[in-house]
Each structure stands twice: as C-alpha cells, then as structure tokens.
C-alpha atoms as a PDB file:
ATOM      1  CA  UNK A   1       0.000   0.000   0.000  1.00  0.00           C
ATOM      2  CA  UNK A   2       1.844   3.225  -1.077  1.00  0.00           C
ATOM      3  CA  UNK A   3      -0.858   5.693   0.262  1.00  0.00           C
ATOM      4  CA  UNK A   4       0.288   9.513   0.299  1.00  0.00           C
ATOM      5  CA  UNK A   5      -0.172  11.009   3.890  1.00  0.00           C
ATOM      6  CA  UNK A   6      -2.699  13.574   2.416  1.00  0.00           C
ATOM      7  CA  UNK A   7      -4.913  10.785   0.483  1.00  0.00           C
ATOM      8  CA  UNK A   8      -4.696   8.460   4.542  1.00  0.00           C
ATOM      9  CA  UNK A   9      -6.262  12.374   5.882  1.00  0.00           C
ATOM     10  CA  UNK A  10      -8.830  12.370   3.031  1.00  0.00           C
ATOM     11  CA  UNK A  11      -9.993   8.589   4.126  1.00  0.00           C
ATOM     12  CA  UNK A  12      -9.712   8.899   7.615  1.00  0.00           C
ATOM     13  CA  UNK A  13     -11.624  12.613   7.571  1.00  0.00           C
ATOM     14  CA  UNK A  14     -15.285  10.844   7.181  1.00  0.00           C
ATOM     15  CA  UNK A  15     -14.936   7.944  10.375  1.00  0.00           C
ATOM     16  CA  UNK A  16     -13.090  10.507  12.679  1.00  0.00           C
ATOM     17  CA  UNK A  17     -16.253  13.106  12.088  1.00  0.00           C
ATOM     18  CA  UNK A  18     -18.267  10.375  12.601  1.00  0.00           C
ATOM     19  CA  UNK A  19     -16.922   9.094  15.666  1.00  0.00           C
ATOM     20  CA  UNK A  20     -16.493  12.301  17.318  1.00  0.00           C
ATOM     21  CA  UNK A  21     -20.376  12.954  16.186  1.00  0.00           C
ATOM     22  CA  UNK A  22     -21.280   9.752  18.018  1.00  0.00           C
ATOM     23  CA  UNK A  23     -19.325  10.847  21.363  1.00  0.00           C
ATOM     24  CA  UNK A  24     -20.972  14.582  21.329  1.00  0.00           C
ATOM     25  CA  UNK A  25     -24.195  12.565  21.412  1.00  0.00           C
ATOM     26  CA  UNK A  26     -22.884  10.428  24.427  1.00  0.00           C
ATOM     27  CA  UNK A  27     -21.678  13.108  26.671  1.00  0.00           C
ATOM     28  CA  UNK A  28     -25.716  15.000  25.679  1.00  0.00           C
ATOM     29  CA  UNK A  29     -27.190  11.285  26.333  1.00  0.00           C
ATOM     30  CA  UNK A  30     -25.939  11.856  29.853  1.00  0.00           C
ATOM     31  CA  UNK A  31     -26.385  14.942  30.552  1.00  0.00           C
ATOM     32  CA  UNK A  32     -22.723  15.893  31.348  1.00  0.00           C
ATOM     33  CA  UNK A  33     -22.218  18.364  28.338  1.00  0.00           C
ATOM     34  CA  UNK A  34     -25.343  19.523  26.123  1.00  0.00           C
ATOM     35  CA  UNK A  35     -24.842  18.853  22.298  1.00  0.00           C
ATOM     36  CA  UNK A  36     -25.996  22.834  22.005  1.00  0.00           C
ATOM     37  CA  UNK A  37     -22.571  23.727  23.986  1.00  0.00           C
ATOM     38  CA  UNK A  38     -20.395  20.926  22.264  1.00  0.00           C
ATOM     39  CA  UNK A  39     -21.091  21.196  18.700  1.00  0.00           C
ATOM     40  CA  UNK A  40     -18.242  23.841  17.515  1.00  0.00           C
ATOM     41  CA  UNK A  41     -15.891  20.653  18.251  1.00  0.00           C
ATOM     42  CA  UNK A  42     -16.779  19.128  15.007  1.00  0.00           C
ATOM     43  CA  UNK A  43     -16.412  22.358  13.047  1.00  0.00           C
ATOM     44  CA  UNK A  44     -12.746  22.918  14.142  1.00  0.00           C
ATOM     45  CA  UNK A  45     -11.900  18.984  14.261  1.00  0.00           C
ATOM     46  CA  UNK A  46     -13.803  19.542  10.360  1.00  0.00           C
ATOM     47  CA  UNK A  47     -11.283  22.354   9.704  1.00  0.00           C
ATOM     48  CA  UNK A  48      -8.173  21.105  11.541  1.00  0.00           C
ATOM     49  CA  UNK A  49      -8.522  17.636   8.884  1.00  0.00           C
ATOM     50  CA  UNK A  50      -8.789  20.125   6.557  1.00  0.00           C
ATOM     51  CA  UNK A  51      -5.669  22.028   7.105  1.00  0.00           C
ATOM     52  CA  UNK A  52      -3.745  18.998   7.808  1.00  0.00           C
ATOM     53  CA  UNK A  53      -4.958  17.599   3.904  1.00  0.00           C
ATOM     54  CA  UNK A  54      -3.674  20.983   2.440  1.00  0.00           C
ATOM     55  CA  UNK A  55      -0.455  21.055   4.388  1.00  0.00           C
ATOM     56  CA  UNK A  56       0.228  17.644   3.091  1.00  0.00           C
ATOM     57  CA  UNK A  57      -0.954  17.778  -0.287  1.00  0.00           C
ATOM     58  CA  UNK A  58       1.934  17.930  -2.843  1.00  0.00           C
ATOM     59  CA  UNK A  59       3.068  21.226  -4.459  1.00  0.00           C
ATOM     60  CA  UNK A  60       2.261  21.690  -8.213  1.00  0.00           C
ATOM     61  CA  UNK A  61       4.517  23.581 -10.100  1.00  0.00           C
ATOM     62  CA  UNK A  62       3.489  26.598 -11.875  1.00  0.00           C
ATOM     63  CA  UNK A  63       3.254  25.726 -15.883  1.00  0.00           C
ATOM     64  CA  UNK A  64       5.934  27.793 -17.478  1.00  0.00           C
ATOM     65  CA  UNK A  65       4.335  31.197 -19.555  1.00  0.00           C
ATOM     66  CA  UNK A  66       3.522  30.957 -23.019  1.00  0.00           C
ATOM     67  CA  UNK A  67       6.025  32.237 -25.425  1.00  0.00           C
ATOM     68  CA  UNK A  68       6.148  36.412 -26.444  1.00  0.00           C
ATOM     69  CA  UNK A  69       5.413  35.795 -30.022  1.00  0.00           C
ATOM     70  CA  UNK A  70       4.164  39.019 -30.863  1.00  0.00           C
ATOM     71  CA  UNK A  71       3.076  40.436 -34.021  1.00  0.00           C
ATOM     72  CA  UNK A  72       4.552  39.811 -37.292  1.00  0.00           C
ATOM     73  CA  UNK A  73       6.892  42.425 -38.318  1.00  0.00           C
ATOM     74  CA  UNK A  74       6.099  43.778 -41.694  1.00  0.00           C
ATOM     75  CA  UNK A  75       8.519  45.627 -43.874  1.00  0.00           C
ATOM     76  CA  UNK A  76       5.817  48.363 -45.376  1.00  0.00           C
ATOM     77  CA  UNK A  77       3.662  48.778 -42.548  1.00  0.00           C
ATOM     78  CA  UNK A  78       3.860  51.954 -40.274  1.00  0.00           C
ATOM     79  CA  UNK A  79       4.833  50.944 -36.913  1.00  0.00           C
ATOM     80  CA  UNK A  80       3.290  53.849 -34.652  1.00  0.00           C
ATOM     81  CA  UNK A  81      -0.054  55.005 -34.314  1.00  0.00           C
ATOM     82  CA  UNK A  82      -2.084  56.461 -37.013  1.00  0.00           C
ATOM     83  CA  UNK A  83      -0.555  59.706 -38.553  1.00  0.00           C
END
C-alpha cells in the first residue's frame, strides 16, 4: 500500500467526524455536556482535517508562460499610431 499522507487524511476525515459525532451525542445522552454547547468541536476537528490535507498535499509547479510571439513584423507597414 503506497498511500500519500494527504490521500490516509482524506480517508480517515469521514470515520473521525463520525466518531467524534457519536461521542458529542454520548456526553448529551448523559447529561454531562449539552450537544448545544459541544457542537463547535466538530467544526474545528472539520477544519483542523482540513488544514492537515492541504499542508500535506503535494506542491504543483506553476506551468511555465507561453512564449512572447508578438506580431509579425512587416517591412511596409507603419509601426506607430495612425498619422
């Protein structure tokens, strides 16, 4: 298995959301911590993945620019603007 670290973040984004869903609704099933007071966590665990995928993701490299090629250089025509 030659996974890239930022394709094992991709996979692993999905369970650890839904795990950390499933313990939110523990801790509001008894009444320790309401889900209303808890539910930012899976917004920054949501972004945190995130950041970690982009920080891991490989650099393209910027295509090269297209070549000056200008316009054709004519031996009779007048070069400046119109006179």
């Amino acid at each position: 298995m030659n996974a890239e670290p930022w394709m094992i973040v991709r996979v692993v984004r999905g369970p650890i959301m839904l795990i950390l869903f499933g313990t939110l609704m523990a801790l509001n099933h008894t009444d320790r911590i309401g889900f209303e007071r808890t539910w930012p966590v899976l917004i920054i665990a949501l972004g945190l993945l995130k950041l970690a995928e982009k920080m891991l993701t490989p650099r393209v490299p910027p295509q090269p620019p297209y070549p000056n090629v200008g316009y054709p250089q004519y031996p009779n025509y007048p070069q400046g603007g119109a006179q």
